[in-house]
N, C-alpha and C. Protein backbone atom coordinates (compact mmCIF):
# COMPACT_ATOMS: atom_id res chain seq x y z
N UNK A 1 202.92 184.33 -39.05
CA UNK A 1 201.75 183.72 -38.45
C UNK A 1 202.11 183.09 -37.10
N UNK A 2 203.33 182.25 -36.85
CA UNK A 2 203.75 181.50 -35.67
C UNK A 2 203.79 183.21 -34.53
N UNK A 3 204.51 184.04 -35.07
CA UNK A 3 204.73 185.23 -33.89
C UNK A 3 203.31 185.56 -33.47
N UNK A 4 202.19 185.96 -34.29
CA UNK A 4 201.03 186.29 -33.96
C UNK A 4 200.41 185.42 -32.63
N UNK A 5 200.46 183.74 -32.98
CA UNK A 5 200.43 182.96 -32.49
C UNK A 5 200.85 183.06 -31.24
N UNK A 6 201.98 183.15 -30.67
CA UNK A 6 202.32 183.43 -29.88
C UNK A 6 202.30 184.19 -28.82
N UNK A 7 202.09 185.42 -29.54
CA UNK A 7 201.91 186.50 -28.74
C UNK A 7 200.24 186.32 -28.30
N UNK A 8 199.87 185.78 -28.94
CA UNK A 8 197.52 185.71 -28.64
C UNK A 8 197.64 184.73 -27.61
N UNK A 9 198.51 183.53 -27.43
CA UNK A 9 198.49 182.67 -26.78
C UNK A 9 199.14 183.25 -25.41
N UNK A 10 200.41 183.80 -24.98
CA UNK A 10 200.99 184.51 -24.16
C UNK A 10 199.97 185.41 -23.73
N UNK A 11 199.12 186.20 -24.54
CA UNK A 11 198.15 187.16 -23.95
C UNK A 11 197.16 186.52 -22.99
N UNK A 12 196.87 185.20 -23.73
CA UNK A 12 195.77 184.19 -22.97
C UNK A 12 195.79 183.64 -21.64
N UNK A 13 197.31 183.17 -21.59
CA UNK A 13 197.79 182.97 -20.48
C UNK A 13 197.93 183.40 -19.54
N UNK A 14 197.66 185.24 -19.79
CA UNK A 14 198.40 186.16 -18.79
C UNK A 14 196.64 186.73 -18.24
N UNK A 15 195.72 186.29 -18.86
CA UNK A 15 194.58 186.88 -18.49
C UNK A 15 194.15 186.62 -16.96
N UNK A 16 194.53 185.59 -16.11
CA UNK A 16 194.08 185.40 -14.55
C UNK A 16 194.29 187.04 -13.86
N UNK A 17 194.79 187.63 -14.44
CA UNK A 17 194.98 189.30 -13.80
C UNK A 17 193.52 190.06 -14.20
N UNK A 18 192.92 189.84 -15.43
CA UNK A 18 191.43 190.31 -15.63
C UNK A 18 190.45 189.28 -14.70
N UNK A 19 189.73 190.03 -14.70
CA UNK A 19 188.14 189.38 -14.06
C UNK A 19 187.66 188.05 -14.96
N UNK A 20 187.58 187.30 -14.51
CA UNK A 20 187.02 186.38 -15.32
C UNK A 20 185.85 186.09 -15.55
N UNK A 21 185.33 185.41 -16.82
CA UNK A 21 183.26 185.23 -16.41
C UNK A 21 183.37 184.06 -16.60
N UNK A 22 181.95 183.69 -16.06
CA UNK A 22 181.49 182.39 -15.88
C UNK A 22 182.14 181.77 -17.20
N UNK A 23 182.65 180.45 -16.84
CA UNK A 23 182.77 179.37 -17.83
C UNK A 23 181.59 179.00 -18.56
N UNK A 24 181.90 179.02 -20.14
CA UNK A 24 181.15 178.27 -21.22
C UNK A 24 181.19 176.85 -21.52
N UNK A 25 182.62 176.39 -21.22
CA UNK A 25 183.05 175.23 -21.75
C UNK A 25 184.05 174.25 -20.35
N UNK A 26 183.36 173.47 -19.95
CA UNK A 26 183.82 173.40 -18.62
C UNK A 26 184.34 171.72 -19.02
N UNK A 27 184.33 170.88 -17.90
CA UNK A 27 185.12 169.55 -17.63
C UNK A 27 183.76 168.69 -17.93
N UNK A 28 184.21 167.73 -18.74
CA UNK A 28 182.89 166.68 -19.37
C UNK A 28 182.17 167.27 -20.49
N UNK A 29 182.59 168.33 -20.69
CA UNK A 29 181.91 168.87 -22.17
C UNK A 29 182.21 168.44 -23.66
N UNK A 30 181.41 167.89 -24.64
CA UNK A 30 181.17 167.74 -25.48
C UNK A 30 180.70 168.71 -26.43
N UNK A 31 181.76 169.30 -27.52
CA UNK A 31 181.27 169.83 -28.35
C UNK A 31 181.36 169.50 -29.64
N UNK A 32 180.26 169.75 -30.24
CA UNK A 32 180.77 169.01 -31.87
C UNK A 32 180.63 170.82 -32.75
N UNK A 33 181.66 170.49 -34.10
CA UNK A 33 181.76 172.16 -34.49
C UNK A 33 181.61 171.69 -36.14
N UNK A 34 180.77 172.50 -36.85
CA UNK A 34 180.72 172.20 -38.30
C UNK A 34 181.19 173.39 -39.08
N UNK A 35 182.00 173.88 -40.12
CA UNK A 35 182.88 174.94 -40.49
C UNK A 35 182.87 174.64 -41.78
N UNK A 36 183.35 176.40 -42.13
CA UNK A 36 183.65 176.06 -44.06
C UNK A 36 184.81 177.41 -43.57
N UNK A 37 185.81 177.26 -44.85
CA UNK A 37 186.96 177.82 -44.17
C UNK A 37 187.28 179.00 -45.33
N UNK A 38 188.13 179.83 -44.80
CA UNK A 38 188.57 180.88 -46.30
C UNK A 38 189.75 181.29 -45.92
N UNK A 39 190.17 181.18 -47.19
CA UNK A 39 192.23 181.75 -47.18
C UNK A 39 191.92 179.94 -47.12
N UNK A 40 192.69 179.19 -47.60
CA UNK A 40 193.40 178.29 -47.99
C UNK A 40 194.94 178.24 -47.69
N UNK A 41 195.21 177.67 -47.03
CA UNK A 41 196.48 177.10 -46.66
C UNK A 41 197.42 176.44 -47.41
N UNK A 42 196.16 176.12 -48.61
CA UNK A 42 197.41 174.62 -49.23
C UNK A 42 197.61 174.72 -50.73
N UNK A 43 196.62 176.15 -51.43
CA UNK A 43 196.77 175.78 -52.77
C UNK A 43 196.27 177.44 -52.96
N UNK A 44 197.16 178.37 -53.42
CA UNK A 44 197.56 179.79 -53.59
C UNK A 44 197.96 179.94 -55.14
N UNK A 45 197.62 181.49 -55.51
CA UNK A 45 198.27 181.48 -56.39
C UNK A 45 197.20 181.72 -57.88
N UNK A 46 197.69 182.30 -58.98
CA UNK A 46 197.13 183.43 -60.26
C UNK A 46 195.96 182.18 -60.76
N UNK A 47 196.26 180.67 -61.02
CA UNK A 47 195.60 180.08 -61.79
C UNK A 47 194.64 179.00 -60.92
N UNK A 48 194.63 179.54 -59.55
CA UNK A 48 193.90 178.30 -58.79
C UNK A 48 192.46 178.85 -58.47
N UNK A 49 191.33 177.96 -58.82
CA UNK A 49 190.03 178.25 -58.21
C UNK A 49 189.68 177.77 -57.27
N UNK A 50 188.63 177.78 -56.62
CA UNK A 50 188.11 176.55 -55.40
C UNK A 50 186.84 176.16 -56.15
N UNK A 51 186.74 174.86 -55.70
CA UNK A 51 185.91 173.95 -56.69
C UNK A 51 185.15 173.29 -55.04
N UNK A 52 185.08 172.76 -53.65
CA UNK A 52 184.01 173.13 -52.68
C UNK A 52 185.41 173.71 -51.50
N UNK A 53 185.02 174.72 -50.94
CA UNK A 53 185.55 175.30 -49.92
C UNK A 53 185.99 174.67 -48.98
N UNK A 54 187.02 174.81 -47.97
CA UNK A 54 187.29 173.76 -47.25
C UNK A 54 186.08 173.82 -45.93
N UNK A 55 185.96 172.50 -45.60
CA UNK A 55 184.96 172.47 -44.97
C UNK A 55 185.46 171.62 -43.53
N UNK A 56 184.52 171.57 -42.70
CA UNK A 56 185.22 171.11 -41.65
C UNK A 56 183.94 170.60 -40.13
N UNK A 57 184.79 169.05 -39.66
CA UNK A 57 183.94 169.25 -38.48
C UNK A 57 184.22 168.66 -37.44
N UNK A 58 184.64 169.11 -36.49
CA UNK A 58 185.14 168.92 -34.86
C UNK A 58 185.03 168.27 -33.50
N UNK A 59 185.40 167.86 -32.98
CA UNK A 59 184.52 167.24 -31.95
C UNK A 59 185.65 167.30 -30.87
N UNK A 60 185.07 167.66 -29.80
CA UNK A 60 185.97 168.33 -28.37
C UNK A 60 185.32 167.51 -27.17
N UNK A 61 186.22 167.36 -26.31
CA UNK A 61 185.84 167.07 -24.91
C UNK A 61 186.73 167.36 -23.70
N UNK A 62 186.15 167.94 -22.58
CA UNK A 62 187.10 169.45 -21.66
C UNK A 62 187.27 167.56 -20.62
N UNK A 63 188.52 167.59 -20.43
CA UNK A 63 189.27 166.77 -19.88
C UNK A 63 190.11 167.56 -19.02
N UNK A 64 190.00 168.56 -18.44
CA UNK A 64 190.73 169.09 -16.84
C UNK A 64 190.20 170.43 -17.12
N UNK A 65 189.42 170.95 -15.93
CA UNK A 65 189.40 172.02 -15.51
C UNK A 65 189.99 172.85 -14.51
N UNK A 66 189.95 173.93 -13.84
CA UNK A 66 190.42 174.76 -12.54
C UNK A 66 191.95 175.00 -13.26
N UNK A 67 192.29 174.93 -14.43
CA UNK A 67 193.55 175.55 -14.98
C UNK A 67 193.67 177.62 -14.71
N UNK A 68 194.48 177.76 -14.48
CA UNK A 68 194.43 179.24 -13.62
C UNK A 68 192.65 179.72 -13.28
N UNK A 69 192.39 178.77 -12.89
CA UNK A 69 191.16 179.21 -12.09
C UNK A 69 190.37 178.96 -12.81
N UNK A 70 189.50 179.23 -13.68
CA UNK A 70 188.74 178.80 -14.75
C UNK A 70 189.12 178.03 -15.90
N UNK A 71 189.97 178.06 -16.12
CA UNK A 71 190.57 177.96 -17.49
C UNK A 71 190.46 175.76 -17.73
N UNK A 72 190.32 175.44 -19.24
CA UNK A 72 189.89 174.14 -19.24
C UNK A 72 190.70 173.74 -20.53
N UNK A 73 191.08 172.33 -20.06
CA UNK A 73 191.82 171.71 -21.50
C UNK A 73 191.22 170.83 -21.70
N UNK A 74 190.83 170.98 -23.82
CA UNK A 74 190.22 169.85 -24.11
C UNK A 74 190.87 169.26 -25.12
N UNK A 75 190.28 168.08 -25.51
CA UNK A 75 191.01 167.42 -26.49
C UNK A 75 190.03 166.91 -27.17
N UNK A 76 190.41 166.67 -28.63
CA UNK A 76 189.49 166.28 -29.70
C UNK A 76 189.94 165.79 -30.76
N UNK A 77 189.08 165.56 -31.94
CA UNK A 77 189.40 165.49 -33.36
C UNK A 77 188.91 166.41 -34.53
N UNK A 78 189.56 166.31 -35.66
CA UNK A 78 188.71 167.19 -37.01
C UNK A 78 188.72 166.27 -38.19
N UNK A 79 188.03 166.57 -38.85
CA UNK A 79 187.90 165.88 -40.59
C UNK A 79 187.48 167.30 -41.41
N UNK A 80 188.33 167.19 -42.31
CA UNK A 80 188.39 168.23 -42.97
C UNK A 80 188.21 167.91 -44.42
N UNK A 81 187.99 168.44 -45.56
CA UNK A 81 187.92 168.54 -47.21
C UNK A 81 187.84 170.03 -47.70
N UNK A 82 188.61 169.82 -48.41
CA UNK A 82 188.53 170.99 -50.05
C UNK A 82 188.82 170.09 -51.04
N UNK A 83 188.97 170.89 -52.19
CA UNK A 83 188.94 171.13 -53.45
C UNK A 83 189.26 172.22 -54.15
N UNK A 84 190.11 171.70 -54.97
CA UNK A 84 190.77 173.20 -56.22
C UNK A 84 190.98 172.46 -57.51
N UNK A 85 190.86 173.61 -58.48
CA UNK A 85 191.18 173.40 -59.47
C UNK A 85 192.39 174.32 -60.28
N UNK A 86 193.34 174.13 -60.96
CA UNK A 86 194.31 174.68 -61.55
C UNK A 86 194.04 174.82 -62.83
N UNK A 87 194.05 175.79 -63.54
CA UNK A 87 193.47 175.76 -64.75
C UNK A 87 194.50 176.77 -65.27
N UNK A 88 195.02 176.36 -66.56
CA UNK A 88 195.42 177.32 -67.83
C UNK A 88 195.04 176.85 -68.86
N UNK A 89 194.62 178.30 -69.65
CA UNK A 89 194.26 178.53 -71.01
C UNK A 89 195.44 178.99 -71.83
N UNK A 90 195.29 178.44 -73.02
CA UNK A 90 196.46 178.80 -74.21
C UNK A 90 196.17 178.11 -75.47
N UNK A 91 195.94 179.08 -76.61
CA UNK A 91 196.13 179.28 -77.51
C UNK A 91 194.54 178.31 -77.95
N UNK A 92 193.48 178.57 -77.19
CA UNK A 92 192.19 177.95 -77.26
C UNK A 92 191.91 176.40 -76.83
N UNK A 93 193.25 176.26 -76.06
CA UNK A 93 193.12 175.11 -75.49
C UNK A 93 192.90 175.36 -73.42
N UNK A 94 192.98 173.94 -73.24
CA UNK A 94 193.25 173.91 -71.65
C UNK A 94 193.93 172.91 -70.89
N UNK A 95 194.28 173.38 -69.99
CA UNK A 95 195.03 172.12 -69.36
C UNK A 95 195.01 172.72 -67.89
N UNK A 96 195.33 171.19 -66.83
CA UNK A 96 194.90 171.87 -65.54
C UNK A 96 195.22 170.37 -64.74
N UNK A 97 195.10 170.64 -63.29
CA UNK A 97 195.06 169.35 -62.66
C UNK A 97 193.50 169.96 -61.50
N UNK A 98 192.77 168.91 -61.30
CA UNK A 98 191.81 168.87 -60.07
C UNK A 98 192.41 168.39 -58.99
N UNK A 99 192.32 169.23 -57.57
CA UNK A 99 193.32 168.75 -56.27
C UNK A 99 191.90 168.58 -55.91
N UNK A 100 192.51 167.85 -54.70
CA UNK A 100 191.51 167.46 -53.63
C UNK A 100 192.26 166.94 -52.46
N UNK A 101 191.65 167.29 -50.91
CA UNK A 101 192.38 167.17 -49.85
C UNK A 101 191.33 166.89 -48.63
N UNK A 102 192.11 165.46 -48.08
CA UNK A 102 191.20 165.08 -47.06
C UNK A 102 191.95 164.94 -45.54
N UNK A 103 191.45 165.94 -44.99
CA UNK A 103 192.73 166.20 -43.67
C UNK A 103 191.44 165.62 -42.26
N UNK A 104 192.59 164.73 -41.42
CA UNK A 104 192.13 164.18 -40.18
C UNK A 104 192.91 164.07 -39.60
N UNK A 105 192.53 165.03 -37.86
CA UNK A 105 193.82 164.82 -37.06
C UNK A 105 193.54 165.05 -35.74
N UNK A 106 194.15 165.08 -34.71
CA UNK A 106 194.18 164.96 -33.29
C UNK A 106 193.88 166.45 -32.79
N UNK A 107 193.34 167.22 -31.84
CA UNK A 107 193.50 168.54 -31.28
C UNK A 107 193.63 169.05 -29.97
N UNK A 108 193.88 169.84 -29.33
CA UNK A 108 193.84 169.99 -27.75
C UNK A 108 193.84 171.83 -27.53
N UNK A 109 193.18 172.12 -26.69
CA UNK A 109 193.18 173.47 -26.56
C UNK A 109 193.25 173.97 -25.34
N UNK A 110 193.17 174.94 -25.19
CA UNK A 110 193.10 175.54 -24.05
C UNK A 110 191.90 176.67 -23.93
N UNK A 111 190.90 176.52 -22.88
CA UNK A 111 189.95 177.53 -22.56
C UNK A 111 190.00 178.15 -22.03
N UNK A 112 189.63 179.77 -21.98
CA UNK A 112 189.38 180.45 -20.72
C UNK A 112 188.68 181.77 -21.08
N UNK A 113 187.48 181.39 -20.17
CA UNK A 113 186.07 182.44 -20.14
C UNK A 113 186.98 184.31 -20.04
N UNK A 114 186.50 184.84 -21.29
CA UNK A 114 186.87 186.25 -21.57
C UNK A 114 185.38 187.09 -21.23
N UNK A 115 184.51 186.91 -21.92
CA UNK A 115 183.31 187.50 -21.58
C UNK A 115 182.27 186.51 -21.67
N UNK A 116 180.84 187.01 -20.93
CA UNK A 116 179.80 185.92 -20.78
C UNK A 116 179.45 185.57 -21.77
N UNK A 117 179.07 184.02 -21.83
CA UNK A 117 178.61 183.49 -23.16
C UNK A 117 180.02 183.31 -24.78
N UNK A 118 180.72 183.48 -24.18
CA UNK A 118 181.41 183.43 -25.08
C UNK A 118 182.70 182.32 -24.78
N UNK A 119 183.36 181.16 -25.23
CA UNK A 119 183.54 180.86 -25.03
C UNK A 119 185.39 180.90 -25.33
N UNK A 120 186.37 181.66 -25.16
CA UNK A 120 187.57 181.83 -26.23
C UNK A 120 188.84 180.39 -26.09
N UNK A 121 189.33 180.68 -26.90
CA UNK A 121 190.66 179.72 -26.95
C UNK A 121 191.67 179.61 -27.83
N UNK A 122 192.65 178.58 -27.34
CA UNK A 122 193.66 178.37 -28.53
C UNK A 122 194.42 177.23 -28.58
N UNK A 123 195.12 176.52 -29.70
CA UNK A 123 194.97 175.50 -29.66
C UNK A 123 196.13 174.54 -30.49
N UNK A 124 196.88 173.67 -30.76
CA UNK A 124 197.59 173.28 -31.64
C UNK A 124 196.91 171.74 -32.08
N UNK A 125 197.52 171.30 -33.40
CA UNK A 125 196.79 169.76 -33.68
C UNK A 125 198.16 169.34 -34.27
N UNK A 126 197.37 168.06 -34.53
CA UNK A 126 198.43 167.16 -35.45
C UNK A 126 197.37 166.19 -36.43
N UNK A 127 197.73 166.25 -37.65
CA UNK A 127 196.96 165.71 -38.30
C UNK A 127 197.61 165.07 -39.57
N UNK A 128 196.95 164.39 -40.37
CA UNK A 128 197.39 163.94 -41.64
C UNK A 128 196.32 164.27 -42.49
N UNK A 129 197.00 164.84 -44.01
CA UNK A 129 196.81 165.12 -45.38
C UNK A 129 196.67 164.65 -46.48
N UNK A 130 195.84 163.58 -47.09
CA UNK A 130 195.56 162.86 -48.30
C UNK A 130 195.18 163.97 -49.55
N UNK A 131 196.03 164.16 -50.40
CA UNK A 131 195.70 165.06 -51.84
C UNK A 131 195.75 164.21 -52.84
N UNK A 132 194.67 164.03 -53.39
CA UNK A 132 194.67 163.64 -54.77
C UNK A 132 194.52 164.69 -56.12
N UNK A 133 194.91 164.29 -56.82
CA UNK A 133 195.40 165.04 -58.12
C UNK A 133 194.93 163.92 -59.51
N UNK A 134 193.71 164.74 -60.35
CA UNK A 134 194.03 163.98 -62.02
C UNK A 134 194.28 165.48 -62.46
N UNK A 135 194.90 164.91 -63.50
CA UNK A 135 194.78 166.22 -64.45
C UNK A 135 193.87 166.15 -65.57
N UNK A 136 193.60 167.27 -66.50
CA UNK A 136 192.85 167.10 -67.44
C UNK A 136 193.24 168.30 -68.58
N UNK A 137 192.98 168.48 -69.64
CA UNK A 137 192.69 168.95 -70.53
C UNK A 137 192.78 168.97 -71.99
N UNK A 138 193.17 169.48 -73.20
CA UNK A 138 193.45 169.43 -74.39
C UNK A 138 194.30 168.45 -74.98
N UNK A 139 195.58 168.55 -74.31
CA UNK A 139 196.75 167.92 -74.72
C UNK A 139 196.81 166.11 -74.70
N UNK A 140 196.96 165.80 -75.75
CA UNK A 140 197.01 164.38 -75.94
C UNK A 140 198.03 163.74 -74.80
N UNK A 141 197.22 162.89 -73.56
CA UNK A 141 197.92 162.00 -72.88
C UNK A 141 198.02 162.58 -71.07
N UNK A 142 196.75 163.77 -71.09
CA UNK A 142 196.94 164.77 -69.80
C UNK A 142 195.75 163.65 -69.28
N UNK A 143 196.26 162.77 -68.88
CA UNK A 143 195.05 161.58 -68.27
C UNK A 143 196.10 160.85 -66.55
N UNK A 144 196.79 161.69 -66.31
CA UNK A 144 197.48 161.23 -64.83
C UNK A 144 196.60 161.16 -64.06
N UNK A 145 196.83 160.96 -62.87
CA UNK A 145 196.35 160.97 -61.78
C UNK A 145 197.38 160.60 -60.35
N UNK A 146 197.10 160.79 -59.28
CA UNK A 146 198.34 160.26 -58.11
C UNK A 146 197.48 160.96 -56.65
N UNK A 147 198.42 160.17 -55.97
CA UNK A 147 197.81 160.69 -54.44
C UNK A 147 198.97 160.42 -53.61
N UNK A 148 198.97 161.42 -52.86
CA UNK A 148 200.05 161.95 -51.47
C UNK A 148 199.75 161.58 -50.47
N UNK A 149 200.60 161.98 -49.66
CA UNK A 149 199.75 161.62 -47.82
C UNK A 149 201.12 162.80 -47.44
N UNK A 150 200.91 163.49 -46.07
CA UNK A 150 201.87 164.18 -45.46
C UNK A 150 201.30 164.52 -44.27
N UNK A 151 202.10 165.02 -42.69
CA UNK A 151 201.64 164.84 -41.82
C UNK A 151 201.83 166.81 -41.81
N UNK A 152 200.85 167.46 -41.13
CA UNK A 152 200.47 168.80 -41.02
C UNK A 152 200.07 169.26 -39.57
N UNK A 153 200.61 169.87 -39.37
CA UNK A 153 200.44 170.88 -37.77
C UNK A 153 199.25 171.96 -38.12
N UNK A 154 199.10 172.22 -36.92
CA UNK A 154 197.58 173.09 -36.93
C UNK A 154 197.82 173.76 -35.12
N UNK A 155 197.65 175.36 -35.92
CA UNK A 155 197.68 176.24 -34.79
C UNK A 155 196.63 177.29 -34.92
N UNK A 156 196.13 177.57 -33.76
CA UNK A 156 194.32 178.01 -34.07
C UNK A 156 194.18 178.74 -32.71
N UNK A 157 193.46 180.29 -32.80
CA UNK A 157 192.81 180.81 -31.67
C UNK A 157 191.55 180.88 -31.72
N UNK A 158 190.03 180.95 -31.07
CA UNK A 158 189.11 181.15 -31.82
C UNK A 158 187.76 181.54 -30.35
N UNK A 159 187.25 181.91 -30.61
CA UNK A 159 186.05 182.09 -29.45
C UNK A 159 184.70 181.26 -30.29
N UNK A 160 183.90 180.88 -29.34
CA UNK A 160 182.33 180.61 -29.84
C UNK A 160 181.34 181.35 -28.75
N UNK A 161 180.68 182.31 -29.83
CA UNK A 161 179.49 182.85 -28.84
C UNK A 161 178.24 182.05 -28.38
N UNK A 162 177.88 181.87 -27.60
CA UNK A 162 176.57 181.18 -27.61
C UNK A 162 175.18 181.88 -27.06
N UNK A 163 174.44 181.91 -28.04
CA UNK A 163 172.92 182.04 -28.28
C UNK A 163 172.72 181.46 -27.38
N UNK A 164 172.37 180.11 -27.24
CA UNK A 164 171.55 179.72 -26.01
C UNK A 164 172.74 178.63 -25.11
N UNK A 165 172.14 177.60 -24.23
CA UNK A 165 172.97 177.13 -23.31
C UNK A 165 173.70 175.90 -24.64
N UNK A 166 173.30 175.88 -25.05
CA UNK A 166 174.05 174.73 -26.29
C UNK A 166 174.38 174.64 -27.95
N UNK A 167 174.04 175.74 -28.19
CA UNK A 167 174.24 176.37 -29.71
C UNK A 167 175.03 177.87 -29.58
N UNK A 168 176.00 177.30 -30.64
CA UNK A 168 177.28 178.57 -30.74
C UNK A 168 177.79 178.98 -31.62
N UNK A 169 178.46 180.06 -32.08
CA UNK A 169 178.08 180.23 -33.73
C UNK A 169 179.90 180.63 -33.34
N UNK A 170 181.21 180.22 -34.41
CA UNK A 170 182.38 180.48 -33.71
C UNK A 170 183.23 180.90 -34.85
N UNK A 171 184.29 181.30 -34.92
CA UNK A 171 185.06 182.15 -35.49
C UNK A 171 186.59 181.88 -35.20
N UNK A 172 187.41 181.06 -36.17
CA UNK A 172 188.53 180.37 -35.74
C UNK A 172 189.44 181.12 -36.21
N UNK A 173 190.94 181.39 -36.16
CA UNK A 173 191.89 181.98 -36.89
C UNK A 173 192.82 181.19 -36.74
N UNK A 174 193.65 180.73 -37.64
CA UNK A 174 194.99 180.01 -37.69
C UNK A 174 195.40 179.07 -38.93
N UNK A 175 196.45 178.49 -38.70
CA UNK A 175 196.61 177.72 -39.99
C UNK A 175 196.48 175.89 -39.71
N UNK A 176 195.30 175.67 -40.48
CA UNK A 176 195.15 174.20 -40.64
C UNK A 176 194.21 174.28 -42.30
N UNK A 177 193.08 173.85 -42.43
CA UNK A 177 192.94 173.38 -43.97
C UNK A 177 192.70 174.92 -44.20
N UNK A 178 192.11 175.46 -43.56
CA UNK A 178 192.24 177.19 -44.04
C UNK A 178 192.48 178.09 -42.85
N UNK A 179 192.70 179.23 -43.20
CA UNK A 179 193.19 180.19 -42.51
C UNK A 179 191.91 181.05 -41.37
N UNK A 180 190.77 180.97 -41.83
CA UNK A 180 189.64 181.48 -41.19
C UNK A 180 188.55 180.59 -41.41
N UNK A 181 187.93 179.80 -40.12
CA UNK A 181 187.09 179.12 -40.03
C UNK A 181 185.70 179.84 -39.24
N UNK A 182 184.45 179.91 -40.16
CA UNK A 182 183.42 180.42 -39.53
C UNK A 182 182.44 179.03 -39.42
N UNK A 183 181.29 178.85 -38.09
CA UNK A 183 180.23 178.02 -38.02
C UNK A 183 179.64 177.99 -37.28
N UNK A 184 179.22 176.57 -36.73
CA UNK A 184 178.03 176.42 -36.07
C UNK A 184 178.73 175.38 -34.36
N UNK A 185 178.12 175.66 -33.92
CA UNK A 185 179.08 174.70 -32.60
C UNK A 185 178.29 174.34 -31.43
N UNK A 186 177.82 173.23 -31.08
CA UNK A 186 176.37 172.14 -30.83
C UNK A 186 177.12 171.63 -29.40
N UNK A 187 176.77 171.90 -27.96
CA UNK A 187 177.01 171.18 -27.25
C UNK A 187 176.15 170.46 -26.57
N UNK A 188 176.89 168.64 -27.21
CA UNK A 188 176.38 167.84 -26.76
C UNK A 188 176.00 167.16 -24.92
């Protein structure tokens, strides 16, 4: 995933050789982004369900523009949540733990207009990870519970098309609470 990364970002960089279009996302811009995510990052694997999808919502502001000519860096925040559940069955019983994860963290990206109306980019964060965990099921005494904290990186390419001059519908790829973020993206 980091090589992919790399290489989309290196591609990005190298674009001042294509034609550029008008900027979407320029200097003083405010965007707020609302998301639900798929592929999971944090909880894989034969016995895990999702119990609410990770969900997500953003908020950006373009703090320098005229970067290779068009190009704009912004900086922002996210708040994020999921939910999973772990579940095994045996011998007509159950047992399992309920996760839950509340991620908030710092972001900064980089813009630069690929085609009209569209706005592309890419981006790294820093954030922190609260998981809580009870468990539950059959077995006499499955009544735990506990909570974590850990600090999590976030690397992301993503475009938003926009319908009109302030509504954008966007399409993220990378790894933070999930792997593919689809939504809605409102500039304020």
């Amino acid at each position: 995933m980091k090589k992919i990364f790399t290489i989309l970002l290196v591609s990005m960089l190298s674009i001042p050789l294509m034609q550029a279009q008008e900027s979407t996302f320029d200097l003083g811009d405010n965007v707020v982004s609302l998301g639900i995510g798929f592929g999971s990052s944090l909880y894989t694997g034969t016995y895990y369900s999702s119990g609410v999808p990770p969900i997500s919502i953003s908020f950006e502001h373009g703090i320098v523009d005229e970067i290779l000519e068009k190009g704009v860096i912004g900086i922002g925040g996210a708040l994020g949540y999921t939910s999973y559940k772990y579940r095994y069955d045996y011998f007509g019983g159950t047992w399992g733990w309920n996760y839950s994860t509340l991620y908030f963290g710092a972001l900064g990206s980089f813009h630069y207009p690929l085609l009209d109306k569209l706005d592309t980019y890419a981006g790294i964060g820093l954030g922190y990870r609260i998981l809580t965990t009870k468990e539950y099921g059959d077995i006499p005494g499955t009544e735990y519970s506990g909570a974590s904290g850990g600090f999590q990186f976030a690397a992301y390419i993503g475009g938003r098309y926009y319908f009109t001059d302030n509504i954008a519908a966007f399409l993220q790829l990378g790894y933070s609470i999930a792997y593919v973020n689809l939504g809605i993206s409102i500039k304020l």
